[in-house]
C-alpha atoms as a PDB file:
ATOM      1  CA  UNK A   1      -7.535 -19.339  -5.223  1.00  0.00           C
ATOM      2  CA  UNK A   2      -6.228 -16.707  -7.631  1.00  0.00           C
ATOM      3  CA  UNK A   3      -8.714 -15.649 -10.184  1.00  0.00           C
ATOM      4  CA  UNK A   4     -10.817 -13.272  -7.468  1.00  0.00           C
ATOM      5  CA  UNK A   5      -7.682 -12.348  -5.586  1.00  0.00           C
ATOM      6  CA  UNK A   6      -6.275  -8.714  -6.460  1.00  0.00           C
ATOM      7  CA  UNK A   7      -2.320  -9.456  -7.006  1.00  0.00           C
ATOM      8  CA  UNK A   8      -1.530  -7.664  -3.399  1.00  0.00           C
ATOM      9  CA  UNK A   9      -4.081  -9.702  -1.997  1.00  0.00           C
ATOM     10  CA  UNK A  10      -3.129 -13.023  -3.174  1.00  0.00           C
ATOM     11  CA  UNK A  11       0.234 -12.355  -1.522  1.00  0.00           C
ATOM     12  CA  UNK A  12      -1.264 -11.386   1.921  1.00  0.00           C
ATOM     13  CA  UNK A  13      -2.915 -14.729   1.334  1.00  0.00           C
ATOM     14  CA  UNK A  14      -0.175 -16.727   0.129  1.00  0.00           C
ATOM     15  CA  UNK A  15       1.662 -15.900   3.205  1.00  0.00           C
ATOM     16  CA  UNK A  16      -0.907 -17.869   5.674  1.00  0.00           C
ATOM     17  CA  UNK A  17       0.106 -21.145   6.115  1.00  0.00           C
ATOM     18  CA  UNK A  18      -2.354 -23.691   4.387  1.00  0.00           C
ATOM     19  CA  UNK A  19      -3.758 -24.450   7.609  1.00  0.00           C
ATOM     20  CA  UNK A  20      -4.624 -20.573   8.685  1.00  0.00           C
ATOM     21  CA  UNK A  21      -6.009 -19.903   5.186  1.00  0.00           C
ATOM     22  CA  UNK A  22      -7.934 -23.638   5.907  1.00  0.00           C
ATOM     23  CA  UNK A  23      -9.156 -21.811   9.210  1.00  0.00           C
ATOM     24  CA  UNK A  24     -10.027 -18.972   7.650  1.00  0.00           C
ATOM     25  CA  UNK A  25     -12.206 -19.922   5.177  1.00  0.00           C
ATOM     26  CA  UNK A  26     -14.110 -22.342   7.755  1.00  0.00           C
ATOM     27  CA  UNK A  27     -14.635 -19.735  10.231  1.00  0.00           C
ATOM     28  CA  UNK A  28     -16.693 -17.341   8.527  1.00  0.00           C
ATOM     29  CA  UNK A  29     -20.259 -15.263  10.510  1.00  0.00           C
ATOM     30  CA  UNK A  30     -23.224 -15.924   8.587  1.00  0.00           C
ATOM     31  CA  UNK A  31     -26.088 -13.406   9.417  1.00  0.00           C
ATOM     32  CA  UNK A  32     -28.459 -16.134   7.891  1.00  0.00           C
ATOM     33  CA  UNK A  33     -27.514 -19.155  10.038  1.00  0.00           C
ATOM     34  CA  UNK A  34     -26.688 -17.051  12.683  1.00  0.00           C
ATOM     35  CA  UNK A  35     -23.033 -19.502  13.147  1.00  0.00           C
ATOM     36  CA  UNK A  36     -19.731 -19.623  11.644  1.00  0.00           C
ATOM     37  CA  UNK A  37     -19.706 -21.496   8.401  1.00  0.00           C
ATOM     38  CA  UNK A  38     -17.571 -22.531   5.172  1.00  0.00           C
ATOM     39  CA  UNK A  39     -17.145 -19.885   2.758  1.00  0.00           C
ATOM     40  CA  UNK A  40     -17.691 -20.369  -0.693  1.00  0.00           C
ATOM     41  CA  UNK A  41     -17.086 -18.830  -4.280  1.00  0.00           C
ATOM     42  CA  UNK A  42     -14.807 -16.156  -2.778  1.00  0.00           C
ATOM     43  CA  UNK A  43     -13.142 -13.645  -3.379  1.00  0.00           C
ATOM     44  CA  UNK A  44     -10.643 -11.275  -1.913  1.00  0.00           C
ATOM     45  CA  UNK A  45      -8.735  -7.945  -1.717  1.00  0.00           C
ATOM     46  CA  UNK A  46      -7.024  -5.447   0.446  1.00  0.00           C
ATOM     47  CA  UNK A  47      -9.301  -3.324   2.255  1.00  0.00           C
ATOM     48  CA  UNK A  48      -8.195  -0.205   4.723  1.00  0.00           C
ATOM     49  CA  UNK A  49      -5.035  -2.176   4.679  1.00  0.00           C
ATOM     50  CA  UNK A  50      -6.479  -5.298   5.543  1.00  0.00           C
ATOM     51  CA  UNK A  51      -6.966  -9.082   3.608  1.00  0.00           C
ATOM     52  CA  UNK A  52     -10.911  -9.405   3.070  1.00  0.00           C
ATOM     53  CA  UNK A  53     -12.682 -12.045   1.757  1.00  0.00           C
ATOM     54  CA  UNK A  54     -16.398 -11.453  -0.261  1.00  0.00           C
ATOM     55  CA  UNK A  55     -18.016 -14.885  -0.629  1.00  0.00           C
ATOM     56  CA  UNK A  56     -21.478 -16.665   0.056  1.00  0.00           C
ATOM     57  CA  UNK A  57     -22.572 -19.096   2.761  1.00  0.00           C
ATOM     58  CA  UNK A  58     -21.645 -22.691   1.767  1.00  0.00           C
ATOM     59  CA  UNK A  59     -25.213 -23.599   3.117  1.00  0.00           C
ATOM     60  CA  UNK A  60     -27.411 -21.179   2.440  1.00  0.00           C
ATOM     61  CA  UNK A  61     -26.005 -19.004   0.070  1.00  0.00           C
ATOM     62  CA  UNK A  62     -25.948 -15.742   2.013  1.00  0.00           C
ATOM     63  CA  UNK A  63     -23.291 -13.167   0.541  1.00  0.00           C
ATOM     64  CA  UNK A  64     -20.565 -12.972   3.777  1.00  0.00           C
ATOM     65  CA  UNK A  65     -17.239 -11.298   4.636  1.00  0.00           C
ATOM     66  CA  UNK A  66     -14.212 -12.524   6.180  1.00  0.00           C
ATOM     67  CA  UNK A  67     -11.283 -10.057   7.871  1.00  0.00           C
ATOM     68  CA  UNK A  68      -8.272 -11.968   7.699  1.00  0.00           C
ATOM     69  CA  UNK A  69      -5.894  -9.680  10.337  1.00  0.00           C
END
């Protein structure tokens, strides 16, 4: 991960266990395919005090966003 991370998001992050963060980034709404999907070229901060990942739709591309609470 790392490069998109801010630094006090890519602690909240590092302290998922590989298999949440695995979860995480498999479980993500897409608006486009109307289903949860894989996200891809990501990013993340913290947002109102919460971990949020910015990314796009590993099938179609669409940009989505993942709470991680």
């Amino acid at each position: 991960m790392g490069n998109g991370f801010t630094e006090e998001a890519q602690k909240e992050w590092d302290r998922l266990p590989k298999v949440a963060q695995k979860h995480v980034l498999e479980s993500v709404f897409c608006v486009r395919c109307l289903t949860g999907v894989t996200v891809i070229d990501y990013s993340g901060a913290i947002e109102d005090g919460v971990l949020v990942l910015h990314g796009r739709c590993k099938n179609c591309g669409q940009a989505v966003t993942r709470v991680v609470d």
